[in-house]
C-alpha atoms as a PDB file:
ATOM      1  CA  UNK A   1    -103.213 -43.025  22.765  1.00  0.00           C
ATOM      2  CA  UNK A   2    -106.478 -45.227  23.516  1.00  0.00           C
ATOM      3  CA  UNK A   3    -109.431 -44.024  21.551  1.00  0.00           C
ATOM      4  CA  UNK A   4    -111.080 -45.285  24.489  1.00  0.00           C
ATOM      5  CA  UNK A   5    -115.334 -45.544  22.892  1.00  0.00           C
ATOM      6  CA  UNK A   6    -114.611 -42.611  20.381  1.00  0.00           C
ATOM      7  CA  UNK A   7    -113.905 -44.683  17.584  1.00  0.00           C
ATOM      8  CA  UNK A   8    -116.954 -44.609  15.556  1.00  0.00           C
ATOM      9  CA  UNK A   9    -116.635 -40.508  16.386  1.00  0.00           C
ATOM     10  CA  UNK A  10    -113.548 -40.622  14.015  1.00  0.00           C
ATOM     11  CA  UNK A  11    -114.289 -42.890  11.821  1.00  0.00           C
ATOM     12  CA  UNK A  12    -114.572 -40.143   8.862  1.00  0.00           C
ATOM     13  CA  UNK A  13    -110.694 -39.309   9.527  1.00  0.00           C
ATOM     14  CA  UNK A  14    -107.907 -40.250   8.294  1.00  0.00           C
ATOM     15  CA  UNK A  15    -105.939 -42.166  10.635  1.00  0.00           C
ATOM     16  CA  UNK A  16    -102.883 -40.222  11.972  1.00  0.00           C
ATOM     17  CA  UNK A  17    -104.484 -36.928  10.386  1.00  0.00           C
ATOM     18  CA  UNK A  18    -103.660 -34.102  12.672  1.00  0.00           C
ATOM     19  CA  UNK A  19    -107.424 -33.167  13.115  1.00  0.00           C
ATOM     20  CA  UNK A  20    -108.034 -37.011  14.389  1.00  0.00           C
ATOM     21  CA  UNK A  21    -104.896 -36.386  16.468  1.00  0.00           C
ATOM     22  CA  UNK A  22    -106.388 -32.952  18.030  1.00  0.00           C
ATOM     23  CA  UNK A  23    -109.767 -34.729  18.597  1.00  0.00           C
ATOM     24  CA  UNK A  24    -108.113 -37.631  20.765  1.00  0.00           C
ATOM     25  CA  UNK A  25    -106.040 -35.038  22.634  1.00  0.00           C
ATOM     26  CA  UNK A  26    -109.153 -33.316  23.347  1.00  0.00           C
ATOM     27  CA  UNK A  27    -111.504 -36.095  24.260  1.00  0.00           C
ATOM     28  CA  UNK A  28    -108.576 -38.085  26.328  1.00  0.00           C
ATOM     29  CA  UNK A  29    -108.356 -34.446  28.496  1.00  0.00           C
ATOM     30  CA  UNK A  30    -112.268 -34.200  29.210  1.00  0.00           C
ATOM     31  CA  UNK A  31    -112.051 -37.589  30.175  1.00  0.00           C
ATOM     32  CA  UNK A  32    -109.442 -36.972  32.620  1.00  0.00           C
ATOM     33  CA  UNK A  33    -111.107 -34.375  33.900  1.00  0.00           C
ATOM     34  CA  UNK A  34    -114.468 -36.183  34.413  1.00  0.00           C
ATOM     35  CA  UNK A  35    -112.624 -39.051  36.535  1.00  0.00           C
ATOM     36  CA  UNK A  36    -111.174 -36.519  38.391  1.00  0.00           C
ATOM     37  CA  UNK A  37    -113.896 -34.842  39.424  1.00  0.00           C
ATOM     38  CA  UNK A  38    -115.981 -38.132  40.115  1.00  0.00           C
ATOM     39  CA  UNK A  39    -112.863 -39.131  42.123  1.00  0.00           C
ATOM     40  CA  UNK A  40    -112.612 -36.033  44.480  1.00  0.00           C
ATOM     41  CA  UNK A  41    -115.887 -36.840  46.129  1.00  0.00           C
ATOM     42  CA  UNK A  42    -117.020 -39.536  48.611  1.00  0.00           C
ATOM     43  CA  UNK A  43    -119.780 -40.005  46.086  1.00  0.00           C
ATOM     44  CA  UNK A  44    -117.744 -40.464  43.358  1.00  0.00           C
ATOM     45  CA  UNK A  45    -115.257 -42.580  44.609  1.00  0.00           C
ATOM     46  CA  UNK A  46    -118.475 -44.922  45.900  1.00  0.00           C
ATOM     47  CA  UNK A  47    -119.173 -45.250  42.387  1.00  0.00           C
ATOM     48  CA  UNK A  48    -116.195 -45.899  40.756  1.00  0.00           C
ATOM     49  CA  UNK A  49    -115.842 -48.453  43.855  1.00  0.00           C
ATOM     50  CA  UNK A  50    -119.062 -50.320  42.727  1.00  0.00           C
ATOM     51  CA  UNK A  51    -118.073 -50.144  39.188  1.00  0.00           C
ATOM     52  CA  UNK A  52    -114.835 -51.969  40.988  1.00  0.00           C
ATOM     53  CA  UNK A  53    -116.939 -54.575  43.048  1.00  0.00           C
ATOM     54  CA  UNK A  54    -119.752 -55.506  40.068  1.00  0.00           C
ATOM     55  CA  UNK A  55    -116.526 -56.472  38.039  1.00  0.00           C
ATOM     56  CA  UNK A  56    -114.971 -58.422  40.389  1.00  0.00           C
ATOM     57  CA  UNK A  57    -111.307 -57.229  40.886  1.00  0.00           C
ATOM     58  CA  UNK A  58    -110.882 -57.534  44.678  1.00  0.00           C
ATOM     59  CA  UNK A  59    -112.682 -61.468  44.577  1.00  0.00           C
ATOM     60  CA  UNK A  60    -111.446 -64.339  42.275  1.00  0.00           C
ATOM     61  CA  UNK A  61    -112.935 -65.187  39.312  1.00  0.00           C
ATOM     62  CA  UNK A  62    -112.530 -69.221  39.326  1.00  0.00           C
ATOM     63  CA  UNK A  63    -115.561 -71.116  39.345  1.00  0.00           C
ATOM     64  CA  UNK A  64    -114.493 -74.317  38.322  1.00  0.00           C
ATOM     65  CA  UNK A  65    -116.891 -73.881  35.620  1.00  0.00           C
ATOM     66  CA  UNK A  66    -117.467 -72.004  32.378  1.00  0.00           C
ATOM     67  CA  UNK A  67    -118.570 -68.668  34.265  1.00  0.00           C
ATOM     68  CA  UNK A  68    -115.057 -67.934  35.261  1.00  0.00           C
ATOM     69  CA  UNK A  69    -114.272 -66.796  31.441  1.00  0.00           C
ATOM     70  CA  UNK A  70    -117.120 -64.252  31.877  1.00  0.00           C
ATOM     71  CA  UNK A  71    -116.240 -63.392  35.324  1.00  0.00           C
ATOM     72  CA  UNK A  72    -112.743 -63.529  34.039  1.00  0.00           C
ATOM     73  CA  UNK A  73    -113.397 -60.737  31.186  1.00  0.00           C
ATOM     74  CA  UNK A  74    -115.801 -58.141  33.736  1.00  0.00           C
ATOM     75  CA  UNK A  75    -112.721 -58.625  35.847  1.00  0.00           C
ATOM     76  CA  UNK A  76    -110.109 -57.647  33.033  1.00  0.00           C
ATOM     77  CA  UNK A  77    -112.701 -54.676  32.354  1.00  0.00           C
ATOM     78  CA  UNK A  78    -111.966 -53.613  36.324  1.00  0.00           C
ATOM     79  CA  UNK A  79    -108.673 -53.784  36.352  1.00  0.00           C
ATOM     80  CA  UNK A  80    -108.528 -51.497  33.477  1.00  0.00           C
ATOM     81  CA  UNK A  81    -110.735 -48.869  35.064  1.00  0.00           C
ATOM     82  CA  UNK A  82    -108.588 -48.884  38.281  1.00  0.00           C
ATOM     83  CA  UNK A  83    -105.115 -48.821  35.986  1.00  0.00           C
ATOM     84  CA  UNK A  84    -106.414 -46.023  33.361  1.00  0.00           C
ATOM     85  CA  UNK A  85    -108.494 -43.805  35.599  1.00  0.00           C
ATOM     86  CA  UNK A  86    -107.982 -44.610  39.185  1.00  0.00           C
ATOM     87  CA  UNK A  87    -104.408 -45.076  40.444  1.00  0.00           C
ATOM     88  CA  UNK A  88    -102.902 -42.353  37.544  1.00  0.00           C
ATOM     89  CA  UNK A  89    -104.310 -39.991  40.541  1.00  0.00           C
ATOM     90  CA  UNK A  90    -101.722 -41.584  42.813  1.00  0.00           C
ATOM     91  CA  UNK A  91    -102.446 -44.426  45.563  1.00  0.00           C
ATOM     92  CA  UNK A  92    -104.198 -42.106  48.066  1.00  0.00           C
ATOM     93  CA  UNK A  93    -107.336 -41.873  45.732  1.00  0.00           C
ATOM     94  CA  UNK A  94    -107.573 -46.019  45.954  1.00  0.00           C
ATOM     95  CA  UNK A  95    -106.645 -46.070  49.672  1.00  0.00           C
ATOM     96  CA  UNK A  96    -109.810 -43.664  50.746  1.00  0.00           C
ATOM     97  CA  UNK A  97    -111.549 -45.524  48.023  1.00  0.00           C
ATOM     98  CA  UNK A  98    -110.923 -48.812  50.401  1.00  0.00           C
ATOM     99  CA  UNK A  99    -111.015 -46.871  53.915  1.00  0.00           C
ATOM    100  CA  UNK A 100    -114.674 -45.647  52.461  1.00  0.00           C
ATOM    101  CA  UNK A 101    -115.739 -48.835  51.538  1.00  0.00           C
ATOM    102  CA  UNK A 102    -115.081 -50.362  54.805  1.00  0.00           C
ATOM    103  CA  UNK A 103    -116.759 -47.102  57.003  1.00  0.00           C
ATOM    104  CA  UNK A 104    -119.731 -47.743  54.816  1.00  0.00           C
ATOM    105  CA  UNK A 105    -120.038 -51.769  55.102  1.00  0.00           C
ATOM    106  CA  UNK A 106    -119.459 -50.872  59.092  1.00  0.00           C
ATOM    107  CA  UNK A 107    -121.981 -48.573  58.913  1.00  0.00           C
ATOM    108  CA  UNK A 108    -124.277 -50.583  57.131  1.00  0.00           C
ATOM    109  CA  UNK A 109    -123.590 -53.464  59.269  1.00  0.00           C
ATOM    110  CA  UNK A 110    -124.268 -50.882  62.745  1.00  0.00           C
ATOM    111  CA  UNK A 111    -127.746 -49.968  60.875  1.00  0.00           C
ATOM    112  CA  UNK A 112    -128.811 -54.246  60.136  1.00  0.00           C
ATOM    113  CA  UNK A 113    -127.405 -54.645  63.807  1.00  0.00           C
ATOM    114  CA  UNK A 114    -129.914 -51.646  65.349  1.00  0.00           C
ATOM    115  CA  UNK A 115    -133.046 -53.383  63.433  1.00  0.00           C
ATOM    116  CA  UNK A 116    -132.457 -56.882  64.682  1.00  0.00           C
ATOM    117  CA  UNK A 117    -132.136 -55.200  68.305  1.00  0.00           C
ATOM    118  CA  UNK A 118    -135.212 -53.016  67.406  1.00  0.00           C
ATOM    119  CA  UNK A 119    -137.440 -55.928  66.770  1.00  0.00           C
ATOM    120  CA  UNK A 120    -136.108 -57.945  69.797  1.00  0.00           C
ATOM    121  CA  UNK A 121    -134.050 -60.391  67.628  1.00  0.00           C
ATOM    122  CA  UNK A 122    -131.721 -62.044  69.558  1.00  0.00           C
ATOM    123  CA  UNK A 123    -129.745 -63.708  66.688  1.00  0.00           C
ATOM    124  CA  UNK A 124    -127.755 -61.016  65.432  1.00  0.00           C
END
């Protein structure tokens, strides 16, 4: 079990003691239950989809340069999000997550689209 940014919370245990055991069983079930309740909204699943974008795990991370092993690690940070908290409440939860993120970019592109129109811009 992944003491997932609890350790310094047990540090005064002794590891494998049943009351460090208890704690982690505790602290891994409110965690749960926070992701799932961020996950069953459309505002919650916008966040954890931004958390998604800022680190990078549906782009590449090559640069060519030095950057990718940076972009490389906020990427491996991403992908353990979406593996840990994300798909363990199945596939649907991702799919809406990816349905919503294309209904907002449309919507967001319908909205940039009205302005130019607005103010008589012809370029699109």
């Amino acid at each position: 079990m992944s003491m997932a940014g609890v350790e310094w919370l047990v540090d005064e245990m002794d590891a494998g003691d049943a009351d460090q055991e208890q704690f982690m069983e505790l602290h891994a079930h409110e965690l749960r239950n926070a992701w799932a309740g961020l996950l069953s909204t459309r505002e919650g699943r916008f966040i954890a989809w931004s958390i998604l974008d800022h680190c990078h795990v549906y782009a590449s991370s090559y640069t060519g340069n030095a950057a990718s092993n940076f972009l490389e690690g906020e990427r491996s940070v991403g992908l353990k999000i979406l593996r840990e908290h994300i798909l363990p409440h199945g596939p649907q939860t991702l799919a809406d997550m990816m349905i919503e993120a294309q209904d907002r970019f449309d919507h967001f592109m319908a909205v940039v689209d009205g302005n130019h129109t607005s103010r008589g811009d012809t370029n699109g």
